[in-house]
Protein backbone atom coordinates (compact mmCIF):
# COMPACT_ATOMS: atom_id res chain seq x y z
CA UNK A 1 0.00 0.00 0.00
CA UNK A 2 1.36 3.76 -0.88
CA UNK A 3 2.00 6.05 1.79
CA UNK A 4 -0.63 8.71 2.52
CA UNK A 5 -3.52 6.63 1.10
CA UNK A 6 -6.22 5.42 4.02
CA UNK A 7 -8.09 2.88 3.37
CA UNK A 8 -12.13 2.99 3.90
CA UNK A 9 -14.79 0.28 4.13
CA UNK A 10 -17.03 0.15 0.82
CA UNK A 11 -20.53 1.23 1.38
CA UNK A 12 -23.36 -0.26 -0.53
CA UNK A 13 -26.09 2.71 -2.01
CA UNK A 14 -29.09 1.26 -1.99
CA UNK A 15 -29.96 2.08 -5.46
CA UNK A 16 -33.75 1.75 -5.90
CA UNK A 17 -34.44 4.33 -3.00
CA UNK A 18 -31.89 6.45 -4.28
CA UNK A 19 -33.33 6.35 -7.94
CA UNK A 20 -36.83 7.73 -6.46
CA UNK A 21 -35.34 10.42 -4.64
CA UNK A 22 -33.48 11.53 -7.53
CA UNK A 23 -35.91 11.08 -9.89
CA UNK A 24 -38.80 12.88 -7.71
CA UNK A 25 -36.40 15.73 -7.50
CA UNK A 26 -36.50 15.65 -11.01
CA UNK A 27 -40.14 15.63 -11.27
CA UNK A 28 -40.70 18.63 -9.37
CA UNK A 29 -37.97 20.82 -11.19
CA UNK A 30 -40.20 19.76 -14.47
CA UNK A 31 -43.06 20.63 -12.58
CA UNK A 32 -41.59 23.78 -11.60
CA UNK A 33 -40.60 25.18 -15.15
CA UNK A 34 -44.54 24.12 -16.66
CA UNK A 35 -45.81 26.50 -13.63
CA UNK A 36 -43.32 29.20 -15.12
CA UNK A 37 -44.42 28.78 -18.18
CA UNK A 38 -40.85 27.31 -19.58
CA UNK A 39 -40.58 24.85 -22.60
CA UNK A 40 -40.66 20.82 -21.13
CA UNK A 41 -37.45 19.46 -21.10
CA UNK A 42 -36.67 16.53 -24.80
CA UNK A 43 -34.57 13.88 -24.54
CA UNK A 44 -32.96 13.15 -27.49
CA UNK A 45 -31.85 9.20 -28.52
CA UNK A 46 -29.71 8.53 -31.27
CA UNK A 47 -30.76 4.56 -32.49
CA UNK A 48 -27.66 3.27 -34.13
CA UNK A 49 -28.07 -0.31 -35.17
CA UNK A 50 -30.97 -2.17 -34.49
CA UNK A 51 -29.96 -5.32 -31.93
CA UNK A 52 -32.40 -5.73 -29.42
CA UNK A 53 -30.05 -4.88 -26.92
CA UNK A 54 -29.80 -1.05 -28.03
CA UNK A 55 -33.52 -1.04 -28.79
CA UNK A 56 -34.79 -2.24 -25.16
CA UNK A 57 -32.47 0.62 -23.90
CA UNK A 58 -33.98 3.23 -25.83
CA UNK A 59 -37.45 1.67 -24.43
CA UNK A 60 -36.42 1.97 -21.17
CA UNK A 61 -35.12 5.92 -21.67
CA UNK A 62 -38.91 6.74 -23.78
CA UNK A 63 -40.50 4.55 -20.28
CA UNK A 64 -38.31 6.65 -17.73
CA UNK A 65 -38.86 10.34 -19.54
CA UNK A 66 -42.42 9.26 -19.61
CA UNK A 67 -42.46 8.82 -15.67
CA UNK A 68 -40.50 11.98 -15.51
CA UNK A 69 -42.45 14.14 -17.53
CA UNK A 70 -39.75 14.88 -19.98
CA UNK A 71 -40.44 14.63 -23.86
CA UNK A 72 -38.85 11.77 -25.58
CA UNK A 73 -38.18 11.77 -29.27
CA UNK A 74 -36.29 9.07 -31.24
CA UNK A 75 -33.41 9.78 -33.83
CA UNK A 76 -33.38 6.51 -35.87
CA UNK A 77 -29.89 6.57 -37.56
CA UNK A 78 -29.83 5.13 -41.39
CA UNK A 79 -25.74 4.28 -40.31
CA UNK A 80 -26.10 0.85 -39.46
CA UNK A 81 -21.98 -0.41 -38.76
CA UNK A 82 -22.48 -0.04 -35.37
């Protein structure tokens, strides 16, 4: 071991509890800018390729933005080497 590094124990996050309050923090900034009359945030996805890996990923960004309350909108790419 170098000198001058301490060592800690590892914590584990719990991530699903995090995720909410993240996300809910996120809802109500969204919620926030509709009451001020500001444009709704878009998430942009760029689909390269089509294996069903990469497209149940995108899914899962449209689902999320959905529960979020951000726009989703899809950027199929005609580039298919990846």
């Amino acid at each position: 071991m170098s000198e001058g590094i301490e060592m800690t124990e590892a914590k584990l996050l719990p991530g699903k509890p995090l995720a909410g309050k993240i996300q809910q923090g996120i809802r109500s900034e969204i919620e926030g800018f509709i009451k001020r009359g500001l444009e709704v945030p878009l998430f942009v996805a760029l689909q390269v390729g089509g294996n069903a890996a990469s497209r149940w990923y995108v899914g899962e960004q449209r689902k999320l933005a959905s529960q979020l309350g951000i726009g989703f909108q899809e950027v199929p790419s005609r580039d298919t080497r990846l």
